[in-house]
Protein backbone atom coordinates (compact mmCIF):
# COMPACT_ATOMS: atom_id res chain seq x y z
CA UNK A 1 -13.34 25.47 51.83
CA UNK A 2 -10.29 24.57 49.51
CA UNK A 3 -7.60 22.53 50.87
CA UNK A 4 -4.71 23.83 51.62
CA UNK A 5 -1.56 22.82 48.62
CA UNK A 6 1.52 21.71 50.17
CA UNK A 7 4.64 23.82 48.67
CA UNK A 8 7.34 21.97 47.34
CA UNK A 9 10.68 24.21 45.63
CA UNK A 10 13.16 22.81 42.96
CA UNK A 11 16.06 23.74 42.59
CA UNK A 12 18.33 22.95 39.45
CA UNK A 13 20.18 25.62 36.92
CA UNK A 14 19.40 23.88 34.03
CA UNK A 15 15.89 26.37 33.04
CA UNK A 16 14.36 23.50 30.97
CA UNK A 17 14.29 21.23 34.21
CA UNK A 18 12.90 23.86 35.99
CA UNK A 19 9.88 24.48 33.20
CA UNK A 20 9.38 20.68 33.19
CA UNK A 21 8.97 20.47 36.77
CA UNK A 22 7.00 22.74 37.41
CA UNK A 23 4.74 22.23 34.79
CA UNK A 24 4.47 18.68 35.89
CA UNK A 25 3.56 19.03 39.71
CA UNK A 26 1.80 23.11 39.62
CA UNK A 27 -1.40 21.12 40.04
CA UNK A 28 -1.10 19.11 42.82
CA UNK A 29 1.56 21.63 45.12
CA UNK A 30 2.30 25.52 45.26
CA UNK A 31 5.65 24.95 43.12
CA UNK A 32 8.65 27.49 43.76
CA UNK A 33 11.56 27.26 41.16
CA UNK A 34 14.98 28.93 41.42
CA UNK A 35 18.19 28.39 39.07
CA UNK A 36 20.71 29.20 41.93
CA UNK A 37 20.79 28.10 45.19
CA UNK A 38 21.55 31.30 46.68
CA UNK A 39 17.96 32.03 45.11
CA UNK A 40 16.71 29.05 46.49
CA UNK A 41 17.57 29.82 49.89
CA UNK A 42 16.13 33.28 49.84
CA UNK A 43 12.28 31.49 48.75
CA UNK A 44 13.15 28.64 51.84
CA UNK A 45 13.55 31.85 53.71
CA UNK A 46 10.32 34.11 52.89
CA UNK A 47 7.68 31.07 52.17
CA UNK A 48 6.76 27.98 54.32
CA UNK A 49 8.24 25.36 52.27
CA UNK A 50 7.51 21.57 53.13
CA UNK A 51 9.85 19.88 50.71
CA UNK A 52 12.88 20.99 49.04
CA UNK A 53 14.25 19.06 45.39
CA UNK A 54 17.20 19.84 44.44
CA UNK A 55 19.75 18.90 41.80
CA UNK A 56 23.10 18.15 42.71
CA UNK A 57 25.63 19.49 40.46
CA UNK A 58 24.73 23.40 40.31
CA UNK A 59 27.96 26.06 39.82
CA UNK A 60 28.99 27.41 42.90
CA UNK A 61 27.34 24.86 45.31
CA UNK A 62 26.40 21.25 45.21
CA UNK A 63 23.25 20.14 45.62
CA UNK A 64 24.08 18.31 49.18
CA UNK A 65 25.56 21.35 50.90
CA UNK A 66 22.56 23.54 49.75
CA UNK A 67 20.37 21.17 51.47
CA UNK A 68 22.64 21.17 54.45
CA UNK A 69 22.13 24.69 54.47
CA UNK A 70 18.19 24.06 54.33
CA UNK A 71 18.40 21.62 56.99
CA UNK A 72 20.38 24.49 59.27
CA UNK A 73 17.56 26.75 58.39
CA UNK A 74 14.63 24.65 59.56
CA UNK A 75 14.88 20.71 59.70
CA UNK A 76 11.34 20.15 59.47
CA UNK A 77 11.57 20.57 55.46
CA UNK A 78 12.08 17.78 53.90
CA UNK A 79 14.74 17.40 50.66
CA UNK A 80 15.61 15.70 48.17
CA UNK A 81 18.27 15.32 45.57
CA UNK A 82 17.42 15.03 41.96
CA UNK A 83 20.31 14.81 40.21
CA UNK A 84 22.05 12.02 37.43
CA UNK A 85 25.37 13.00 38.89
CA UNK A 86 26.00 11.83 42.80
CA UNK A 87 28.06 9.26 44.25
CA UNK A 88 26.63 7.38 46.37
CA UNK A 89 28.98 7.64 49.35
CA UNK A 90 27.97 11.68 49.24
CA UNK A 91 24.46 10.77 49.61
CA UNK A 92 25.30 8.91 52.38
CA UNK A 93 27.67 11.36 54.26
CA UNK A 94 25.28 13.58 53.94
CA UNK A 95 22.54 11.37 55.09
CA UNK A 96 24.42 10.55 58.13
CA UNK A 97 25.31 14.48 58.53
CA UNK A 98 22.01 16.14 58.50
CA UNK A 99 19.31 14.08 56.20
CA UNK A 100 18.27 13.44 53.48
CA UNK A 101 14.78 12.12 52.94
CA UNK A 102 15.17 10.90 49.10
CA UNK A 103 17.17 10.57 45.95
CA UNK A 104 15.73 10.83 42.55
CA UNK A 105 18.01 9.91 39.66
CA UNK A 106 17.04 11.85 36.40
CA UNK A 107 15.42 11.23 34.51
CA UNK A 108 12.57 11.24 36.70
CA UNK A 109 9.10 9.81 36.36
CA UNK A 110 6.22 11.82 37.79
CA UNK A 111 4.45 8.88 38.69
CA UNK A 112 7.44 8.04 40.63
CA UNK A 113 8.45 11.69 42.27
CA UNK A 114 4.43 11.60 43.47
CA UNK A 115 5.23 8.91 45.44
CA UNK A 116 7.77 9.88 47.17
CA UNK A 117 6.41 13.58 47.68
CA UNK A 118 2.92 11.55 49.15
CA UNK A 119 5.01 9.44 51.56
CA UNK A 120 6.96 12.65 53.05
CA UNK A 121 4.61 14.34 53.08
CA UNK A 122 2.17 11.95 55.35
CA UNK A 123 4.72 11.97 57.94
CA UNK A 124 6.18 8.17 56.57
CA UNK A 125 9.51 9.17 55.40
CA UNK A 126 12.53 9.84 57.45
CA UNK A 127 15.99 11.16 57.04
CA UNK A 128 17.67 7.74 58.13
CA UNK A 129 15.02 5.99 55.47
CA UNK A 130 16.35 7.50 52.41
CA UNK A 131 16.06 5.63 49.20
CA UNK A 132 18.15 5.36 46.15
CA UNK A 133 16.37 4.81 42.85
């Protein structure tokens, strides 16, 4: 019997990100991409997603209040930003709002991002742990 893939989504409007991301982790996790987060939120909505990525500066929403909205949705999925352009003191209001299990600064390393995903996803990581790379 095959084991079951975890499913991770990414969300960032930049379509080579997307195609890099997915091509990177497809092997390892069922990998849902979206290049809005309106689009995002419709796949959190119709799939059972265990972690959410997503980048932070996207037009029409940031990348922390689309994982707020996640979080609303079901708070058993974990997220993540991605993103070269945060402030720290929004990670952290966030954090402190609602959770936020990680922050990846681009440009990410797989090796890295594998990590993280591993730890979340063997129950180690919590909201109030986040990290900042």
């Amino acid at each position: 019997m095959r084991e079951k893939k975890y499913t991770v989504l990414y969300v960032d409007d930049e379509p080579a990100n997307l195609r890099s991301f997915k091509s990177a982790f497809r092997r390892l996790y069922k990998v849902h991409i979206a290049d809005h987060p309106h689009k995002g939120m419709d796949i959190v909505k119709e799939n059972d997603i265990n972690i959410v990525v997503s980048d932070h500066r996207m037009p029409d929403l940031v990348g922390t209040d689309f994982l707020r909205e996640v979080h609303e949705f079901n708070d058993d999925i974990c997220r993540i930003i991605l993103s070269g352009f945060v402030k720290k003191e929004e990670l952290q209001e966030a954090n402190e709002e609602f959770g936020i299990h990680a922050y990846i600064s681009k440009p990410w390393d797989f090796e890295h991002v594998q990590s993280i995903f591993e730890r979340l996803l063997s129950g180690e990581g919590q909201p109030q742990k986040m990290t900042y790379d």
